[in-house]
N, C-alpha and C. Protein backbone atom coordinates (compact mmCIF):
# COMPACT_ATOMS: atom_id res chain seq x y z
N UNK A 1 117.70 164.23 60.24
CA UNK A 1 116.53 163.40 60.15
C UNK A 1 115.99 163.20 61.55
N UNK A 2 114.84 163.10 61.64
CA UNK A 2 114.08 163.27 62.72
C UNK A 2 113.54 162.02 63.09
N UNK A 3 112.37 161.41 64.04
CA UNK A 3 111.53 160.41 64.08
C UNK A 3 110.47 161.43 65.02
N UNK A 4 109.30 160.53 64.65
CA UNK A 4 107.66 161.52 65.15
C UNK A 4 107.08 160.36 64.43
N UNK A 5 105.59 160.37 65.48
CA UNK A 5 105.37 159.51 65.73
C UNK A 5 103.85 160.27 65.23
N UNK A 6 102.62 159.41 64.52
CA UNK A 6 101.79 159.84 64.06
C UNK A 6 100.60 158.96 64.40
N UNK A 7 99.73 159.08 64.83
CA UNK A 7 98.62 158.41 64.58
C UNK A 7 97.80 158.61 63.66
N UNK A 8 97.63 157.16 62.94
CA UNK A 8 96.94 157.35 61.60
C UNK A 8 95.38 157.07 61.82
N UNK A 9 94.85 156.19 62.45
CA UNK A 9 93.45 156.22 62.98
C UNK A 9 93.82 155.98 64.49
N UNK A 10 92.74 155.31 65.07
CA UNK A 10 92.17 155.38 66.80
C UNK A 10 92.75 153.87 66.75
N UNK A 11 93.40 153.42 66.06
CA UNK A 11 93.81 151.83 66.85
C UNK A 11 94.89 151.68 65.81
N UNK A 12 96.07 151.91 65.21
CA UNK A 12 97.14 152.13 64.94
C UNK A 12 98.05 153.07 65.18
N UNK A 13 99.18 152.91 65.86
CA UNK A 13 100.07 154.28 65.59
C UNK A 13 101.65 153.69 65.25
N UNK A 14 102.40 154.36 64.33
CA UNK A 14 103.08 153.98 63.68
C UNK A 14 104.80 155.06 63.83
N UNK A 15 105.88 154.23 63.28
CA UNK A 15 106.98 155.62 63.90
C UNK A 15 107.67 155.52 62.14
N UNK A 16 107.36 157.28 62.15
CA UNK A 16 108.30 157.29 60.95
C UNK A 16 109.38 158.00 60.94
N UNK A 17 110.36 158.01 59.77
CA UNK A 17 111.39 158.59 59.65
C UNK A 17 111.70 159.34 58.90
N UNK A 18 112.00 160.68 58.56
CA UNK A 18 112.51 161.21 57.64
C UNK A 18 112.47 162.78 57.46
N UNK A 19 111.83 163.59 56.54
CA UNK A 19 111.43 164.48 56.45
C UNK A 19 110.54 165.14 56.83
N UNK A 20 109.86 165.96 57.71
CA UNK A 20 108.57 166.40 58.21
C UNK A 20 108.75 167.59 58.58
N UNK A 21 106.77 168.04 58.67
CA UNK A 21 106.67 169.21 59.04
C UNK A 21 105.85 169.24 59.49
N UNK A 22 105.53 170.36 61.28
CA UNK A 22 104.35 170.57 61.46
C UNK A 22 103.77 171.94 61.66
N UNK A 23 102.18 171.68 61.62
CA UNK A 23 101.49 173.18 61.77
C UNK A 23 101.69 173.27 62.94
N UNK A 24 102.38 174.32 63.44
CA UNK A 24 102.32 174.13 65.26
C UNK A 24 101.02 175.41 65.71
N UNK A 25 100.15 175.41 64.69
CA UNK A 25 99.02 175.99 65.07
C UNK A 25 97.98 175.05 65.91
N UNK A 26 98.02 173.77 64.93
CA UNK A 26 97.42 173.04 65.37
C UNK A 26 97.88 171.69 65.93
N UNK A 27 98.56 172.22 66.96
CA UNK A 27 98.63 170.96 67.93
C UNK A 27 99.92 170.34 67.60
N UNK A 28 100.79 170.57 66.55
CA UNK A 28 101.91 169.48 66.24
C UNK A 28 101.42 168.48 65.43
N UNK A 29 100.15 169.02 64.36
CA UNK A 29 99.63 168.06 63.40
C UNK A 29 100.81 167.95 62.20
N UNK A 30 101.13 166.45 61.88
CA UNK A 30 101.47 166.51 60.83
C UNK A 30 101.04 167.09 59.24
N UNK A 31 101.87 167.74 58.65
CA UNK A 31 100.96 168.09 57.28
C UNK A 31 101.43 167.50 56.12
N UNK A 32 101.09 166.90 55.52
CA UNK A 32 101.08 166.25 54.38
C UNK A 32 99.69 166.27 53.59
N UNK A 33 100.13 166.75 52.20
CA UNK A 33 99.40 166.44 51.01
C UNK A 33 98.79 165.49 50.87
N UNK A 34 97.18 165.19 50.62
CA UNK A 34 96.32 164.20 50.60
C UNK A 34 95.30 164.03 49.41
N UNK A 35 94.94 162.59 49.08
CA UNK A 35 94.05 162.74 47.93
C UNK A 35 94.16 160.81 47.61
N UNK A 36 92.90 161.12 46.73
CA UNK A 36 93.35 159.30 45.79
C UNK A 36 93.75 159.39 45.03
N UNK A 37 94.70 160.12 44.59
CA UNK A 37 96.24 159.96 43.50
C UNK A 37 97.42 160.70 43.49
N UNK A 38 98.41 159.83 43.56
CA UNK A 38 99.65 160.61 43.64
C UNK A 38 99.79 161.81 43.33
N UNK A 39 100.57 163.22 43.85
CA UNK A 39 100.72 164.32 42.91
C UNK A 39 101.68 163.69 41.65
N UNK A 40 101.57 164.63 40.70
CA UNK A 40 102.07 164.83 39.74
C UNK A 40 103.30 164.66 39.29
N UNK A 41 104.12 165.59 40.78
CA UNK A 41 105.47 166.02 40.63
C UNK A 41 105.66 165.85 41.92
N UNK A 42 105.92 164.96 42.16
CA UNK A 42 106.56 164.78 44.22
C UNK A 42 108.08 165.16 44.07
N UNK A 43 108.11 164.94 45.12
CA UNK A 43 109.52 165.75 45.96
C UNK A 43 109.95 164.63 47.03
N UNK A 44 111.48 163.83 46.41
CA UNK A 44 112.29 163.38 47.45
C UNK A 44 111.53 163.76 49.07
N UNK A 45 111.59 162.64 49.55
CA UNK A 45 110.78 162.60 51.07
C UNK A 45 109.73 163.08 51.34
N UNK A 46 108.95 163.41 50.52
CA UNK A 46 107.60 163.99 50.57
C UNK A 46 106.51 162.80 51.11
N UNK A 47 105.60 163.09 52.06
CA UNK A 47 104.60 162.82 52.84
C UNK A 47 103.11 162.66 51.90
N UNK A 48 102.61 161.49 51.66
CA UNK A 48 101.23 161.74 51.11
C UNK A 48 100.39 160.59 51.67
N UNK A 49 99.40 161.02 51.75
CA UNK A 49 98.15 160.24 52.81
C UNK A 49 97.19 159.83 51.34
N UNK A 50 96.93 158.95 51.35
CA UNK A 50 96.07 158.02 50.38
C UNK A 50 95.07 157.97 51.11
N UNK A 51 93.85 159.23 50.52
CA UNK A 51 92.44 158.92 51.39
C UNK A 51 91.63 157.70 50.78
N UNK A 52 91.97 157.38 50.10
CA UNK A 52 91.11 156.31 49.31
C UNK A 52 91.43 154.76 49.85
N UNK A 53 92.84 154.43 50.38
CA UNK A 53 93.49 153.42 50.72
C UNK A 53 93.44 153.78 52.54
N UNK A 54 93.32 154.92 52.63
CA UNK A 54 93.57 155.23 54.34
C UNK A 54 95.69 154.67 54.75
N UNK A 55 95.97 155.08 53.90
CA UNK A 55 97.06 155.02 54.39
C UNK A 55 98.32 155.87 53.74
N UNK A 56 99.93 155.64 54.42
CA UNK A 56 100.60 157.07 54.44
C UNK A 56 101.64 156.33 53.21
N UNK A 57 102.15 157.56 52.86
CA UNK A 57 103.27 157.03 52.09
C UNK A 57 104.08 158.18 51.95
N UNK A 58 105.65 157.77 51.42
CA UNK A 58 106.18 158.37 51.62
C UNK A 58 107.29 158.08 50.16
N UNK A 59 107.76 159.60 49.26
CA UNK A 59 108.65 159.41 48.28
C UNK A 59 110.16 159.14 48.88
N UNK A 60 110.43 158.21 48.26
CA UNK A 60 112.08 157.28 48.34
C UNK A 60 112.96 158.39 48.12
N UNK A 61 113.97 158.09 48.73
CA UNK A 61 115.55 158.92 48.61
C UNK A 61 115.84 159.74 47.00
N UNK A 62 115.71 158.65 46.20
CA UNK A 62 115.88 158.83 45.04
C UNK A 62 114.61 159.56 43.85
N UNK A 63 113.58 159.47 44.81
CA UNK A 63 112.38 160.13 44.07
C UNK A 63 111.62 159.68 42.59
N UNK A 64 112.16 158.05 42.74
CA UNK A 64 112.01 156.95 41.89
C UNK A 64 110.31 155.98 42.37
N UNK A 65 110.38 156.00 44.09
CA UNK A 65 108.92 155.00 44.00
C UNK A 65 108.03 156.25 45.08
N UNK A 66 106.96 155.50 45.88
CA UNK A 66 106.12 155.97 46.79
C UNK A 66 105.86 154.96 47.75
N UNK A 67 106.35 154.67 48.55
CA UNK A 67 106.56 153.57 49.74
C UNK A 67 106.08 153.77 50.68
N UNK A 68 104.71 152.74 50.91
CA UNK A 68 103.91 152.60 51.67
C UNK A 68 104.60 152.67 53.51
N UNK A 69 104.35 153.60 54.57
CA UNK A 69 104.83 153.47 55.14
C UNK A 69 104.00 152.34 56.59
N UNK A 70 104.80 151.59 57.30
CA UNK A 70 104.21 151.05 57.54
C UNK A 70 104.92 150.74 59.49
N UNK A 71 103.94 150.00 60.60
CA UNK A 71 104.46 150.38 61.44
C UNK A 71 105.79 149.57 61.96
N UNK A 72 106.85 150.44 62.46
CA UNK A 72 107.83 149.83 62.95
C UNK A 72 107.95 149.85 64.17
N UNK A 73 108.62 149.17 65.21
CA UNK A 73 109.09 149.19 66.13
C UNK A 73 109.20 148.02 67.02
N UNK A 74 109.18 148.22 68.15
CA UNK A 74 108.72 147.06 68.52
C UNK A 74 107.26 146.00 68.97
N UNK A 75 107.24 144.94 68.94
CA UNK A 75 105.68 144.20 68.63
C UNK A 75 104.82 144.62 69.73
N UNK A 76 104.02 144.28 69.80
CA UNK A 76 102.62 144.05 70.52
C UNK A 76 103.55 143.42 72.51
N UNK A 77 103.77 142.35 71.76
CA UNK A 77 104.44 141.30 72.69
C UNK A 77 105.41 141.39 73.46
N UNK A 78 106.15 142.23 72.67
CA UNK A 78 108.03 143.27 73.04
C UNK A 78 107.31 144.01 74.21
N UNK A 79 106.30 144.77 73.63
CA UNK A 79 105.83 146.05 74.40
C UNK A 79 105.37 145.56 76.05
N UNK A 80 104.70 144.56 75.75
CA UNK A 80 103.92 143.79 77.25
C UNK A 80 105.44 143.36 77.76
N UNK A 81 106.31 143.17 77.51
CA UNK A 81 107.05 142.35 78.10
C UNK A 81 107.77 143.37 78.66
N UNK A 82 108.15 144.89 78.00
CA UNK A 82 108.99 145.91 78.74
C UNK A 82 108.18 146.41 79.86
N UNK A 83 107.00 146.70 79.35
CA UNK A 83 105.95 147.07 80.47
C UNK A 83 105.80 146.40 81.51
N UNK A 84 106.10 144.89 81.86
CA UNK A 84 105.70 144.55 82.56
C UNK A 84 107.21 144.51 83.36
N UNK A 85 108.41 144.97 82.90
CA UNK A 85 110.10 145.33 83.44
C UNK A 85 109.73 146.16 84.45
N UNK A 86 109.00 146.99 84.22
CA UNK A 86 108.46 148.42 85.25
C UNK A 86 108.03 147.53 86.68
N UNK A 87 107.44 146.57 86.72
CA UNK A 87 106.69 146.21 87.98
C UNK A 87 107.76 145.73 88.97
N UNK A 88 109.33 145.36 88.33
CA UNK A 88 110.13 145.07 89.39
C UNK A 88 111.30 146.33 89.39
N UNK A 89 111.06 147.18 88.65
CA UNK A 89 111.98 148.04 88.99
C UNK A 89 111.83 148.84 90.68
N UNK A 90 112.13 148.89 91.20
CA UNK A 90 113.51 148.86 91.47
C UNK A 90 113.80 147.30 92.14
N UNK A 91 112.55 146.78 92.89
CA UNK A 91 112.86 145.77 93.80
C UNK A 91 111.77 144.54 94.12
N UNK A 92 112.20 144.23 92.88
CA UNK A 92 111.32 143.19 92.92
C UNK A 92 109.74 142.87 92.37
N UNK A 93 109.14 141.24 92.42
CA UNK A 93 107.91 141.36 91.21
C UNK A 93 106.81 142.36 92.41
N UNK A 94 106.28 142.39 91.47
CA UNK A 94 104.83 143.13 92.16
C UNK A 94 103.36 143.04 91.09
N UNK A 95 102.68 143.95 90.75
CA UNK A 95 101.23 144.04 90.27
C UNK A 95 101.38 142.51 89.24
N UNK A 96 100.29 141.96 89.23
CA UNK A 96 99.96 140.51 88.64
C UNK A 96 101.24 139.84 88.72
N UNK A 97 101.51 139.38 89.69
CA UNK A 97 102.75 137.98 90.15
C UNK A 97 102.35 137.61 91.47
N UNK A 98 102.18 136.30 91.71
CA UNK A 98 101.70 135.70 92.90
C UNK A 98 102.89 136.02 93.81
N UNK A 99 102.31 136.00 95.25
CA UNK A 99 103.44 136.30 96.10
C UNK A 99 104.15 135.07 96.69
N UNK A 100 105.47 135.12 97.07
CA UNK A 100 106.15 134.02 97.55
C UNK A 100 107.19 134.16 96.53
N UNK A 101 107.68 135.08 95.84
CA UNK A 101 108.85 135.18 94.64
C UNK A 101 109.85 135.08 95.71
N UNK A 102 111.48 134.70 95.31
CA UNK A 102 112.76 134.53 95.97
C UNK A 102 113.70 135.19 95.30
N UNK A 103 114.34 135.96 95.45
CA UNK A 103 115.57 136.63 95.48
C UNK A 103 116.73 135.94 96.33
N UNK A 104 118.21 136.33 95.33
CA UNK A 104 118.73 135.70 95.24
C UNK A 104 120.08 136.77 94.86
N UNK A 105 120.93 137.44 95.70
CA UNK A 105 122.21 138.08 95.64
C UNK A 105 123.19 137.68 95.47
N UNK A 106 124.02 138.20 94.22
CA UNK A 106 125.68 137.93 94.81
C UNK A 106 126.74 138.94 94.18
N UNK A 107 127.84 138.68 94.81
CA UNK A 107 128.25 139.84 95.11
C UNK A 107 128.33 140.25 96.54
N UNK A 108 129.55 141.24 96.47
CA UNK A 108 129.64 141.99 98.24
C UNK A 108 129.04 142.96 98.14
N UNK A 109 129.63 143.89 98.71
CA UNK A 109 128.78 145.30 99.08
C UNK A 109 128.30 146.27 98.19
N UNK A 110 128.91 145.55 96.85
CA UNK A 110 129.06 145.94 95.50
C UNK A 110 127.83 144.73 94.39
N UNK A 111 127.08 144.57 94.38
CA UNK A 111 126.24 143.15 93.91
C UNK A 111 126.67 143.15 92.53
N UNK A 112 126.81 141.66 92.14
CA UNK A 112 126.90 141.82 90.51
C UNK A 112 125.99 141.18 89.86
N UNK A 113 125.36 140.68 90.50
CA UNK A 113 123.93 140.13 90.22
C UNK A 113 122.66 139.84 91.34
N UNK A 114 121.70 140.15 90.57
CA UNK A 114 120.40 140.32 91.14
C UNK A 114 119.37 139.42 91.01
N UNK A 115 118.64 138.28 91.39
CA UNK A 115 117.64 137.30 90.37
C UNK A 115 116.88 137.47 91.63
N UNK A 116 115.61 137.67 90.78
CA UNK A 116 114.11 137.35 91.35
C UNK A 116 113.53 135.81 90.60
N UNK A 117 113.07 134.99 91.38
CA UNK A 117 112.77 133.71 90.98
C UNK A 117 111.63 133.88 91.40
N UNK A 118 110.68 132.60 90.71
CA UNK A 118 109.13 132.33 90.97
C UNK A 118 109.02 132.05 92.35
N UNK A 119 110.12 131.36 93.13
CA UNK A 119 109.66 130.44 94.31
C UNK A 119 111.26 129.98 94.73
N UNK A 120 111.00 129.71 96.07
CA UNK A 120 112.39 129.36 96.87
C UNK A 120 112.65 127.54 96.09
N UNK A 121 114.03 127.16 95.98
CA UNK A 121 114.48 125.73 96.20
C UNK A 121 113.91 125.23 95.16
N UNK A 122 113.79 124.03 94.43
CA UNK A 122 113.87 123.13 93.44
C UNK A 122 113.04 123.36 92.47
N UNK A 123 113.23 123.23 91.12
CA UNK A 123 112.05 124.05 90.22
C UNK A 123 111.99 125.43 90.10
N UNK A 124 112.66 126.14 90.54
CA UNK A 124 112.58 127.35 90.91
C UNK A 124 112.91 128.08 89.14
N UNK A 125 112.21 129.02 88.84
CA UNK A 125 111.98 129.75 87.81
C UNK A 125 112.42 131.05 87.37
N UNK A 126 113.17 131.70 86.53
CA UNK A 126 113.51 133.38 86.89
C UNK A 126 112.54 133.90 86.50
N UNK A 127 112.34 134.77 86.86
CA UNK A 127 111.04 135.91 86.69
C UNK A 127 112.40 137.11 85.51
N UNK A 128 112.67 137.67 86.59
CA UNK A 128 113.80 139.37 86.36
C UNK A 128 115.09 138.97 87.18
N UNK A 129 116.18 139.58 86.47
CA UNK A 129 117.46 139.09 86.69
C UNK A 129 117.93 140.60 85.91
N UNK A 130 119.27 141.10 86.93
CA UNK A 130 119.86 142.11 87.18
C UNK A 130 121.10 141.87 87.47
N UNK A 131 122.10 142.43 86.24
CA UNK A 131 123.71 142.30 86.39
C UNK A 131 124.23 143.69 86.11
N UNK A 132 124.97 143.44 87.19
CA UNK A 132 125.60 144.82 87.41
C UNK A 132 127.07 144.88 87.19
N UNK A 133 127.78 146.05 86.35
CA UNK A 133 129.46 145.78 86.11
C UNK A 133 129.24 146.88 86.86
N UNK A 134 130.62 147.14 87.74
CA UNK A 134 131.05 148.30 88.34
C UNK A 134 132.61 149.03 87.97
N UNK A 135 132.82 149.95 88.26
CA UNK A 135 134.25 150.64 87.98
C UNK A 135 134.21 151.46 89.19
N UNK A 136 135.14 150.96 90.11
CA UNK A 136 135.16 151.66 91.34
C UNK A 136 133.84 150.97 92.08
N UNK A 137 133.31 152.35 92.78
CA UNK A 137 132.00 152.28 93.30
C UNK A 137 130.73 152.99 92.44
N UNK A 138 130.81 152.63 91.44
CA UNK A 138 130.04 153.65 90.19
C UNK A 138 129.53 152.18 89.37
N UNK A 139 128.36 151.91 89.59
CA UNK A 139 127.80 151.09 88.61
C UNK A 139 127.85 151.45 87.12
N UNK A 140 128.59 151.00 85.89
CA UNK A 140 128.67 151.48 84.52
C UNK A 140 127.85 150.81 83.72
N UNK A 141 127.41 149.04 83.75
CA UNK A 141 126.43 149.04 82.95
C UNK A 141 125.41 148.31 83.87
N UNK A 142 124.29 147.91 83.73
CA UNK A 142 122.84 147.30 84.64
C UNK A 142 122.48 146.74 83.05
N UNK A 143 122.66 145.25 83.14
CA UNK A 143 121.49 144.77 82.08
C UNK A 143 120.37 144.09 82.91
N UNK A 144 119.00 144.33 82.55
CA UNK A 144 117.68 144.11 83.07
C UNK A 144 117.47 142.88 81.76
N UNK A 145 116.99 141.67 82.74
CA UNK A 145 116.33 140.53 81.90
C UNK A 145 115.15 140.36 82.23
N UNK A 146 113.99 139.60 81.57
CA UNK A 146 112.71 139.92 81.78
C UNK A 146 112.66 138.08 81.52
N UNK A 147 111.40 137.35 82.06
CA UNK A 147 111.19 136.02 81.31
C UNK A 147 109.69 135.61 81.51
N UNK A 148 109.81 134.94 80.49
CA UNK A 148 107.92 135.02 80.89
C UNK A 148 108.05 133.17 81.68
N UNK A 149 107.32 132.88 81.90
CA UNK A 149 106.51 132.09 82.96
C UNK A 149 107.26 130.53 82.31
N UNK A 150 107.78 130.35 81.41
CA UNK A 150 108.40 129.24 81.43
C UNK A 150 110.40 129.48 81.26
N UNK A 151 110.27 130.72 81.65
CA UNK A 151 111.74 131.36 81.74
C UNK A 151 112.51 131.51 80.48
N UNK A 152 111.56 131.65 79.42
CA UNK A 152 112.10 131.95 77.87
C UNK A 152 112.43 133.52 78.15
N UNK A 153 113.82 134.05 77.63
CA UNK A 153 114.05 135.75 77.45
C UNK A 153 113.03 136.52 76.95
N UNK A 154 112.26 137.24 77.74
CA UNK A 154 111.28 138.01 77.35
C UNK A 154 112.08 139.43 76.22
N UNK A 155 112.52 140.43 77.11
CA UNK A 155 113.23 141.28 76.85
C UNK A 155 114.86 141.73 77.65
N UNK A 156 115.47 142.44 77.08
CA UNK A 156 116.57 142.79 77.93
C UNK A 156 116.97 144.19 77.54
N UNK A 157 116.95 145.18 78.95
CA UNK A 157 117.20 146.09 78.75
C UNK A 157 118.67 146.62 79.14
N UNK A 158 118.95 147.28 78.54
CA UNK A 158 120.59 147.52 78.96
C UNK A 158 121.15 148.88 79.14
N UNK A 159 121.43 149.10 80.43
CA UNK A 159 121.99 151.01 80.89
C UNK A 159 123.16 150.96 80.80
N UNK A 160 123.77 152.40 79.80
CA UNK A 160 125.44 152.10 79.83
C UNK A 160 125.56 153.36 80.60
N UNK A 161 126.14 153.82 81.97
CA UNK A 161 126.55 154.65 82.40
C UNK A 161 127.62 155.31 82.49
N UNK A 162 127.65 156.57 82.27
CA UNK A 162 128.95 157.71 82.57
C UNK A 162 128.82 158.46 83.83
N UNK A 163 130.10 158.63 84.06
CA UNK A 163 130.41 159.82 85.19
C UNK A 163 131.17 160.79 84.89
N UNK A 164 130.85 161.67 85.56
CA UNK A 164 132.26 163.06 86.10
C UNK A 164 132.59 162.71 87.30
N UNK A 165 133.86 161.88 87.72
CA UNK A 165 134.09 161.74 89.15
C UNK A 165 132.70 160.93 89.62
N UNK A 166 132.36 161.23 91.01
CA UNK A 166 131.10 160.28 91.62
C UNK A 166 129.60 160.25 91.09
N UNK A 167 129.61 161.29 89.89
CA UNK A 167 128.22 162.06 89.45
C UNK A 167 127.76 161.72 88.21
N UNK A 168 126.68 160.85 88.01
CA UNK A 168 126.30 160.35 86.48
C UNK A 168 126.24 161.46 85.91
N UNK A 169 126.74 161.45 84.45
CA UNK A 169 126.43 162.45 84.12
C UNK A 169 125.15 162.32 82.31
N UNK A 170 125.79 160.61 82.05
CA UNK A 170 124.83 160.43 81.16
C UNK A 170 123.97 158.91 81.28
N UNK A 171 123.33 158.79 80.66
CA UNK A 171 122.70 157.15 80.46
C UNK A 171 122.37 156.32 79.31
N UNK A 172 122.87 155.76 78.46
CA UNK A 172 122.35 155.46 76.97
C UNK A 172 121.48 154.19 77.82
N UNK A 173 119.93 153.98 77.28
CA UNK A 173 119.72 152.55 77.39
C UNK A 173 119.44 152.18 75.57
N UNK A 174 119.77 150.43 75.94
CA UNK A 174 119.31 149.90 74.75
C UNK A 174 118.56 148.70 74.79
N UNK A 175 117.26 148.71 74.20
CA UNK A 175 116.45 147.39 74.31
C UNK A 175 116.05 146.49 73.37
N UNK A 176 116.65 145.14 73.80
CA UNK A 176 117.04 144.10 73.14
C UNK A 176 115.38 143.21 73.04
């Protein structure tokens, strides 16, 4: 089973799962069977576009319903909040954050934590916060925290790292 990602008009796009196929004549278009009424005789995981409704559907495991497919992933809100993870990667806030943010280390030569705050001393706010486990001198996991402006958990992203000896060799992330 696969995931591919489709745009159904110019201001939705949606992630589905399952069975698919494309014309790779044209572009990596999805193809699915279309019309204002079900076929006849569908087929377990079969793809059909409801021109009449403008929307996708898709036959169930069992080849019993036609289930509207609809978008998953993460929100509107999730999305602004990972996007906006990017502006301190690697070091700190940057694009739309007033300047005067405080950082804040600990840890030796090895850090196990990282916090960027709104502002130095009393009141002080987290922005992005960075914990680091190590094994040896090989950082293994980095969880990335995100907070919006009254320091509620925006998002949290989490790197689990492998090595061969000194040399990453893989990275799973997972976002919370």
């Amino acid at each position: 089973m696969g995931v591919v990602q489709v745009i159904i008009d110019r201001t939705t796009s949606m992630v589905i799962e399952g069975t698919y196929e494309f014309d790779r004549t044209d572009g990596g278009t999805l193809v699915a069977p279309s019309g204002s009424s079900f076929p006849g005789t569908p087929i377990a995981g079969e793809w059909f576009w409801r021109s009449d409704e403008n929307k996708l559907y898709r036959r169930n495991d069992t080849n019993t319903t036609w289930d509207e497919v609809t978008g998953v992933g993460i929100s509107e809100a999730n999305h602004k909040a990972l996007r906006q993870l990017i502006h301190f990667i690697d070091n700190g806030p940057a694009e739309s954050f007033a300047s005067g943010a405080y950082r804040e280390t600990t840890g030796t030569a090895f850090p196990t934590a990282i916090i960027w705050y709104d502002k130095a001393g009393t009141g002080k706010k987290k922005i992005v916060s960075k914990d680091i486990s190590w094994t040896g001198a090989c950082p293994t996991t980095v969880i990335w925290k995100v907070y919006d402006s009254s320091e509620v958990l925006l998002a949290t992203v989490t790197d689990t790292i492998t090595y061969s000896g000194p040399f990453e060799t893989s990275r799973l992330r997972t976002i919370v």
